[in-house]
Protein backbone atom coordinates (compact mmCIF):
# COMPACT_ATOMS: atom_id res chain seq x y z
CA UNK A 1 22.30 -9.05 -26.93
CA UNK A 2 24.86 -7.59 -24.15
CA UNK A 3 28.84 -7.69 -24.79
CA UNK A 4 30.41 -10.48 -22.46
CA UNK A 5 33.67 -8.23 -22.66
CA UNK A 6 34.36 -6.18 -19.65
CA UNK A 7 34.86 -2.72 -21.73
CA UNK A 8 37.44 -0.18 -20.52
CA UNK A 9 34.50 2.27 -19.00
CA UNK A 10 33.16 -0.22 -16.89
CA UNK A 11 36.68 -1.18 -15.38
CA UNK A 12 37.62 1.85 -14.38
CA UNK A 13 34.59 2.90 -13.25
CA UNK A 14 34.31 -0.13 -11.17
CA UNK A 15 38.42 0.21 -9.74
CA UNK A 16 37.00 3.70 -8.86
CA UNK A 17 34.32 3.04 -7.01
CA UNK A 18 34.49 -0.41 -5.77
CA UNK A 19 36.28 0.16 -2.29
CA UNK A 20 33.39 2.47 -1.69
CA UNK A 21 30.66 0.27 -2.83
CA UNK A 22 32.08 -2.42 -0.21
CA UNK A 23 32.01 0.16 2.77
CA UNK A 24 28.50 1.31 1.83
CA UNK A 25 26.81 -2.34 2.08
CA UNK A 26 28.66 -2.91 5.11
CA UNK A 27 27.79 -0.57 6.75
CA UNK A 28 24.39 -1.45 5.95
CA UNK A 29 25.06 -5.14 6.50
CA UNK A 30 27.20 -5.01 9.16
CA UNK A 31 28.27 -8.50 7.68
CA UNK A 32 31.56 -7.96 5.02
CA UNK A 33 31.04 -11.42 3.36
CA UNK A 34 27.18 -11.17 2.37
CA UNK A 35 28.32 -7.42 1.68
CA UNK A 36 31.00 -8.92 -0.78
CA UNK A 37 28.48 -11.23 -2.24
CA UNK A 38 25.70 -8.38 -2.96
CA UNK A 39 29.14 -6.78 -4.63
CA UNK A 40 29.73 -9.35 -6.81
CA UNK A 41 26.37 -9.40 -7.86
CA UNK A 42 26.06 -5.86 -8.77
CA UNK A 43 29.44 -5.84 -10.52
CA UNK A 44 27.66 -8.97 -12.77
CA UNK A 45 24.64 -6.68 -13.72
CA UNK A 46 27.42 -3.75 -14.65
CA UNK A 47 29.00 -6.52 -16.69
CA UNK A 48 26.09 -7.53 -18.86
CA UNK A 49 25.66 -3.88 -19.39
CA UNK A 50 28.89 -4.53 -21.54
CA UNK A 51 29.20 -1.97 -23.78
CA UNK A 52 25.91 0.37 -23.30
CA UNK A 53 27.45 0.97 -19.52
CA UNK A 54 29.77 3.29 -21.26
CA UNK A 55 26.89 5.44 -22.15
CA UNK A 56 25.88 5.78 -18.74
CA UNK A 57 25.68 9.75 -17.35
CA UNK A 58 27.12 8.92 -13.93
CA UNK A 59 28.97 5.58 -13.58
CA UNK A 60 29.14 6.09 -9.58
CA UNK A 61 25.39 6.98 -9.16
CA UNK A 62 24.16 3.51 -11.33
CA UNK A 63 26.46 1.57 -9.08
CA UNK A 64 24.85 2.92 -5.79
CA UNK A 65 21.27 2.48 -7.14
CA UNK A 66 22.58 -1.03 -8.43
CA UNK A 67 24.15 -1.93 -5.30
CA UNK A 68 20.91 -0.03 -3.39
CA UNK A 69 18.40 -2.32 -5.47
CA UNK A 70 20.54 -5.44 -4.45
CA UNK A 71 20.48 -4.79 -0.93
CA UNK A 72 17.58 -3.87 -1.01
CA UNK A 73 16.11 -7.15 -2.40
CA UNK A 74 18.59 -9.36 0.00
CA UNK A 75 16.66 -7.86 3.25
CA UNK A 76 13.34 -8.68 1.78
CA UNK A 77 14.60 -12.26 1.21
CA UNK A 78 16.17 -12.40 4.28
CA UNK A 79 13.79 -10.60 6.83
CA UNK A 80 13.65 -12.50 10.02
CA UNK A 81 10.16 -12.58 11.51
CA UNK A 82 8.89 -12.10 14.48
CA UNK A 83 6.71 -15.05 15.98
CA UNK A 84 3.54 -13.93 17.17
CA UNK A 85 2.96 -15.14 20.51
CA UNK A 86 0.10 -18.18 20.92
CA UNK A 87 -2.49 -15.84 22.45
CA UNK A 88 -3.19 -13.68 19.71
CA UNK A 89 -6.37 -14.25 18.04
CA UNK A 90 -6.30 -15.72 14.54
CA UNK A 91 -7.93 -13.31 12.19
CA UNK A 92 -11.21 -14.40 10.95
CA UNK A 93 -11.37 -14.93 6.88
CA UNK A 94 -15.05 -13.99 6.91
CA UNK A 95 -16.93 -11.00 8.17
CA UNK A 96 -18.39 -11.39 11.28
CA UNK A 97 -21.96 -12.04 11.54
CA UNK A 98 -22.68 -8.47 13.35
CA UNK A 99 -22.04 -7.19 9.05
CA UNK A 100 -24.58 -9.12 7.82
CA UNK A 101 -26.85 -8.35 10.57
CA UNK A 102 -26.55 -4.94 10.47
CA UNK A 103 -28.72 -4.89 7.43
CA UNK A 104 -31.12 -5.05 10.06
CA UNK A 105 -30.26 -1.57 11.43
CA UNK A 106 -29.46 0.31 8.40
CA UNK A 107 -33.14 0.83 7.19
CA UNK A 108 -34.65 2.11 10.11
CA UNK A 109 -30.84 4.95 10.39
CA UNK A 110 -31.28 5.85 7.07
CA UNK A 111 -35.02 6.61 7.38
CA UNK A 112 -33.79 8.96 10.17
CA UNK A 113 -31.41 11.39 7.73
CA UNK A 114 -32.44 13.97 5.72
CA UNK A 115 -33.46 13.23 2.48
CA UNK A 116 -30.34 14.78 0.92
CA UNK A 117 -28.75 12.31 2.75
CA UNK A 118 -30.41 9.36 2.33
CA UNK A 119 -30.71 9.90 -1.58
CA UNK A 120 -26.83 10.21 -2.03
CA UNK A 121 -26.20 7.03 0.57
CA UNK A 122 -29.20 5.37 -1.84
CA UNK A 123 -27.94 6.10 -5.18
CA UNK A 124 -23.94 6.29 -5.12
CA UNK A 125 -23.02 3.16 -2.35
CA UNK A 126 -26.29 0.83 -2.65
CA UNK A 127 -27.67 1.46 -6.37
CA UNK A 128 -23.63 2.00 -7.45
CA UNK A 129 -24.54 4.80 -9.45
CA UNK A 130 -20.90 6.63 -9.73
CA UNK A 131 -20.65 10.01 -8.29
CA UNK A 132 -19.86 11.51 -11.47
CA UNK A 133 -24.00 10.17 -12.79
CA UNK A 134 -24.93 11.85 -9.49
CA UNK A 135 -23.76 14.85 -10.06
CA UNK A 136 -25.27 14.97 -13.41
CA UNK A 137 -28.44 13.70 -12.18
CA UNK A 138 -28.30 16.90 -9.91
CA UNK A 139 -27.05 19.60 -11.84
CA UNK A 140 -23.98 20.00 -9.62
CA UNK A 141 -20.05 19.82 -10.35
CA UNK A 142 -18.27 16.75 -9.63
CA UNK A 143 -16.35 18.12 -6.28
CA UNK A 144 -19.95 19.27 -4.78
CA UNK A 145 -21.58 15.90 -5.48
CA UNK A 146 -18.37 14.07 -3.82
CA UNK A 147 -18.92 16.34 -0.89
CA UNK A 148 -22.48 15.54 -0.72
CA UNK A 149 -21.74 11.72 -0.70
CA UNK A 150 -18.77 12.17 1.59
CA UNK A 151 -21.11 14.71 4.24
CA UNK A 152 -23.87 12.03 3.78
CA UNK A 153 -21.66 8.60 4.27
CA UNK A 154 -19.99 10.69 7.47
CA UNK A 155 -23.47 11.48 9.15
CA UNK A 156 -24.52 7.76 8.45
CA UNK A 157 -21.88 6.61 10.31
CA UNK A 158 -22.21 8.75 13.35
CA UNK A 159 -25.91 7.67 13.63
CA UNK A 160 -24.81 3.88 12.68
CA UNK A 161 -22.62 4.56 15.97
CA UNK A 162 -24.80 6.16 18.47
CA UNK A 163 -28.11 4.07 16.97
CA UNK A 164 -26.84 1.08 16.59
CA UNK A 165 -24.29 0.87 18.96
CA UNK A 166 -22.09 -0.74 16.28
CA UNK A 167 -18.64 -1.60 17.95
CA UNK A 168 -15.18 -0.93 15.32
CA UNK A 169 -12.59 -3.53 15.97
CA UNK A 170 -8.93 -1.32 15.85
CA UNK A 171 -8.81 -2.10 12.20
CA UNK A 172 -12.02 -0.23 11.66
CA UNK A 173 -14.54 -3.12 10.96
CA UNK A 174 -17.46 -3.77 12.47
CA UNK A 175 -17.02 -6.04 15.15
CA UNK A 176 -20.64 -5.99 16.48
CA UNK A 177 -23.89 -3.74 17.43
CA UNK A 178 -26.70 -3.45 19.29
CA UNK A 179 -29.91 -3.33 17.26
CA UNK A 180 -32.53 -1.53 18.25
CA UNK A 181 -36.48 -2.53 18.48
CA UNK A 182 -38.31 -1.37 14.95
């Protein structure tokens, strides 16, 4: 349970730094009245501190990051948004079709790497065997199997892209592809 006195600490640590505090969120306002409300609030938490704010290291610096914290929040609460204008393209909530039909591509480009390749591509990202099982199944330290995986998923890709003709939107996701004749 906090004090609901205001104990002598916390007064004169506020008469010391208050003028300051006001300038600071200001300045970062540029609006004195909302700048004198965030004040009030963080003098309120510094209050139900009550007595344990005497036992503070540096009164000044728990003020700032109080008063930080507040203003903080406020711009979060108050961001102002943009609108978007009516041309942009609502963003679809499921993956375009070109994902699913890629499945279509990805046996005959994974027949094409090396067999290195294809087994860490096989076991780690469609069997979900975790790297760490890999490189046990392989005799090889941790690092060198996530290299392996990393080398194999990176040469995958490149022949996804020049194979397949598979299209990234700017986000990275597919977007679409050209399949090619079995």
């Amino acid at each position: 349970m906090t004090d609901t006195w205001a104990p002598t600490c916390l007064m004169a640590a506020w008469h010391a730094h208050e003028g300051e505090l006001h300038r600071w969120l200001t300045r970062h306002l540029n609006d004195p009245v909302t700048a004198q409300d965030l004040l009030q609030d963080v003098f309120i938490k510094a209050l139900r501190q009550g007595s344990r704010f005497c036992d503070v290291a540096n009164a000044r610096a728990w003020l700032f990051e109080v008063s930080r914290n507040a203003l903080t929040d406020h711009l979060r609460r108050h961001h102002d948004l943009d609108a978007l204008p009516d041309d942009v393209p609502a963003l679809e909530a499921d993956p375009p079709a070109a994902v699913d039909s890629l499945a279509t591509c990805l046996p005959r480009v994974l027949s094409e790497l090396s067999e290195a390749d294809r087994d860490a591509i096989v076991q780690c990202d469609l069997n979900g065997m975790s790297q760490e099982d890999y490189a046990q199944k392989l005799g090889i330290t941790l690092p060198g199997a996530k290299s392996r995986v990393q080398r194999a998923r990176k040469r995958l890709r490149e022949r996804l892209l020049t194979s397949c003709k598979v299209v990234l939107n700017a986000r990275g996701a597919v977007c679409c592809f050209t399949p090619r004749p079995p």
